[in-house]
C-alpha atoms as a PDB file:
ATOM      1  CA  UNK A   1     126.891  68.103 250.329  1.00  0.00           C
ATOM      2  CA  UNK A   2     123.957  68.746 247.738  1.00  0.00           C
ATOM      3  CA  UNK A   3     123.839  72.253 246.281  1.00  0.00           C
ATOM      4  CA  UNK A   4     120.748  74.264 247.238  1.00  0.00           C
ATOM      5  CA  UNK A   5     117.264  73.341 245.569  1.00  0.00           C
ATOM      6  CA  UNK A   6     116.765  76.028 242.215  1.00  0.00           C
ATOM      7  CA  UNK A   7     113.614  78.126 243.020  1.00  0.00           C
ATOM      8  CA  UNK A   8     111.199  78.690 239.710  1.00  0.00           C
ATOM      9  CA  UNK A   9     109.065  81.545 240.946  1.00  0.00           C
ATOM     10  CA  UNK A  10     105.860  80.981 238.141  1.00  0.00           C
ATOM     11  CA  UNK A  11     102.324  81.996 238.044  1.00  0.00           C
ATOM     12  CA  UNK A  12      99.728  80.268 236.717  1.00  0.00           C
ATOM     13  CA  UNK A  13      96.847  82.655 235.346  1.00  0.00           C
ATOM     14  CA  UNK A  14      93.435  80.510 235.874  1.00  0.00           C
ATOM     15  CA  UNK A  15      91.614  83.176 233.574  1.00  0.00           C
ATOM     16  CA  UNK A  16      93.308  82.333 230.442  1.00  0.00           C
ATOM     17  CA  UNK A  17      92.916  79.124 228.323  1.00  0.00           C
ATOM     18  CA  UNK A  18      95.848  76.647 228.715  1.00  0.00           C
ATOM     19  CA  UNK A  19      98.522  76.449 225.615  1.00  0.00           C
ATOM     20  CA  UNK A  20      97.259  73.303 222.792  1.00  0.00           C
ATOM     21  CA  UNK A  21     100.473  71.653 223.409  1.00  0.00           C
ATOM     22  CA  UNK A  22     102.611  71.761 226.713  1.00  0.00           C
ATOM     23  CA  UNK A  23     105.655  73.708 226.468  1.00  0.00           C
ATOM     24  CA  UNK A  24     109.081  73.041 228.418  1.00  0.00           C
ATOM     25  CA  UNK A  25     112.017  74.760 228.624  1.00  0.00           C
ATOM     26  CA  UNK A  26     115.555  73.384 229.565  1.00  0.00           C
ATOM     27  CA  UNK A  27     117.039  75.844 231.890  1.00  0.00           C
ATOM     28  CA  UNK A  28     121.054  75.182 231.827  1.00  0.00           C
ATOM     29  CA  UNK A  29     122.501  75.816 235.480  1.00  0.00           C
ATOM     30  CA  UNK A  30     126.306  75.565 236.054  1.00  0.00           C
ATOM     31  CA  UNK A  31     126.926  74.281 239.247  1.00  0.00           C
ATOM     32  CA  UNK A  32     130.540  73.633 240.562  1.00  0.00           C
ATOM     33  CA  UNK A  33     131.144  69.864 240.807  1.00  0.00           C
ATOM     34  CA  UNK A  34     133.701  69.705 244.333  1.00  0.00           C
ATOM     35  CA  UNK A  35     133.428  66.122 244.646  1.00  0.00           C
ATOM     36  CA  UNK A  36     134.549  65.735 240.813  1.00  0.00           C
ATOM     37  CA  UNK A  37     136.983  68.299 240.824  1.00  0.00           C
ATOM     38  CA  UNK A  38     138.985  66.679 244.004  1.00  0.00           C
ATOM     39  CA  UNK A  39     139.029  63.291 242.198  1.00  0.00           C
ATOM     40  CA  UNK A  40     140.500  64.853 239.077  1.00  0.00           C
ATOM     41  CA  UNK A  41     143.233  66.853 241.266  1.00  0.00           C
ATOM     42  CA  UNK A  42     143.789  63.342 242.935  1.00  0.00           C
ATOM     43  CA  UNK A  43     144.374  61.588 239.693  1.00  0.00           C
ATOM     44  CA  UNK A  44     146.415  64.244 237.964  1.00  0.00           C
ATOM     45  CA  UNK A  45     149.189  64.730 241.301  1.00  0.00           C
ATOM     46  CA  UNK A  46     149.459  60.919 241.751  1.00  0.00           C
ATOM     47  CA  UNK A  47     149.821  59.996 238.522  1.00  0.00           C
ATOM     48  CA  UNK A  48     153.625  58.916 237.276  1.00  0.00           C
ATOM     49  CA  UNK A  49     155.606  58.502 233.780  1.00  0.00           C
ATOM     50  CA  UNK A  50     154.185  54.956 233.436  1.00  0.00           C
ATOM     51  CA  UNK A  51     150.305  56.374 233.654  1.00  0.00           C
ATOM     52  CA  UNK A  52     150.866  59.203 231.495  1.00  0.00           C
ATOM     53  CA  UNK A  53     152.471  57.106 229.093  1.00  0.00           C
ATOM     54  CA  UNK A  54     149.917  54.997 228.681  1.00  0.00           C
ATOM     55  CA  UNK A  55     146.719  57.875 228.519  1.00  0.00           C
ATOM     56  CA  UNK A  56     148.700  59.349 225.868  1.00  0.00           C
ATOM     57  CA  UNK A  57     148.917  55.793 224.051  1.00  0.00           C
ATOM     58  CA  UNK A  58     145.015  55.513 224.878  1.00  0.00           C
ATOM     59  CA  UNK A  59     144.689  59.363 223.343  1.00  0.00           C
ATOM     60  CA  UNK A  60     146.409  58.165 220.004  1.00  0.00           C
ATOM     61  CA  UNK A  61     144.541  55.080 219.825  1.00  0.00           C
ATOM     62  CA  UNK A  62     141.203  57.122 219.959  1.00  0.00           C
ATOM     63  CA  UNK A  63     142.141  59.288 217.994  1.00  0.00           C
ATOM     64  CA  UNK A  64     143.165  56.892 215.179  1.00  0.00           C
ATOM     65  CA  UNK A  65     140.171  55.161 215.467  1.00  0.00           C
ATOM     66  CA  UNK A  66     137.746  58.538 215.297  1.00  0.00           C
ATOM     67  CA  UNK A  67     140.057  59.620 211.955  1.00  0.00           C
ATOM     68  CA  UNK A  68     139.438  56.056 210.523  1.00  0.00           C
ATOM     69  CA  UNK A  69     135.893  55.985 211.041  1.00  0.00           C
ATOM     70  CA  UNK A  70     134.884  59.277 209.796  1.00  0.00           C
END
């Protein structure tokens, strides 16, 4: 289910001369994902030796790649 719709309450003054250049702002909301989150928890109880083996092989690899190229 979608969160709720974010409500901007704004006025807009028609008495005063609009701005030269448009201005935006980026308004950070933290929302909890619950779809995400029960994936993750999926992922991290079903997963065995063999899979955690091989993230951690795919975490060096990464990471030897990043040091290289920096």
């Amino acid at each position: 289910m979608p969160p709720d719709p974010i409500v901007l309450h704004y006025m807009i003054n028609p008495a005063t001369a609009p701005a030269e250049r448009p201005t935006a702002w980026d308004v950070e909301v933290k929302l909890e994902d619950l779809s995400l989150k029960h994936r993750m928890k999926s992922v991290t109880l079903d997963a065995n030796q063999a899979t955690l083996k091989t993230l951690g092989d795919i975490d060096d690899e990464v990471r030897r790649v990043f040091v290289l190229s920096t």
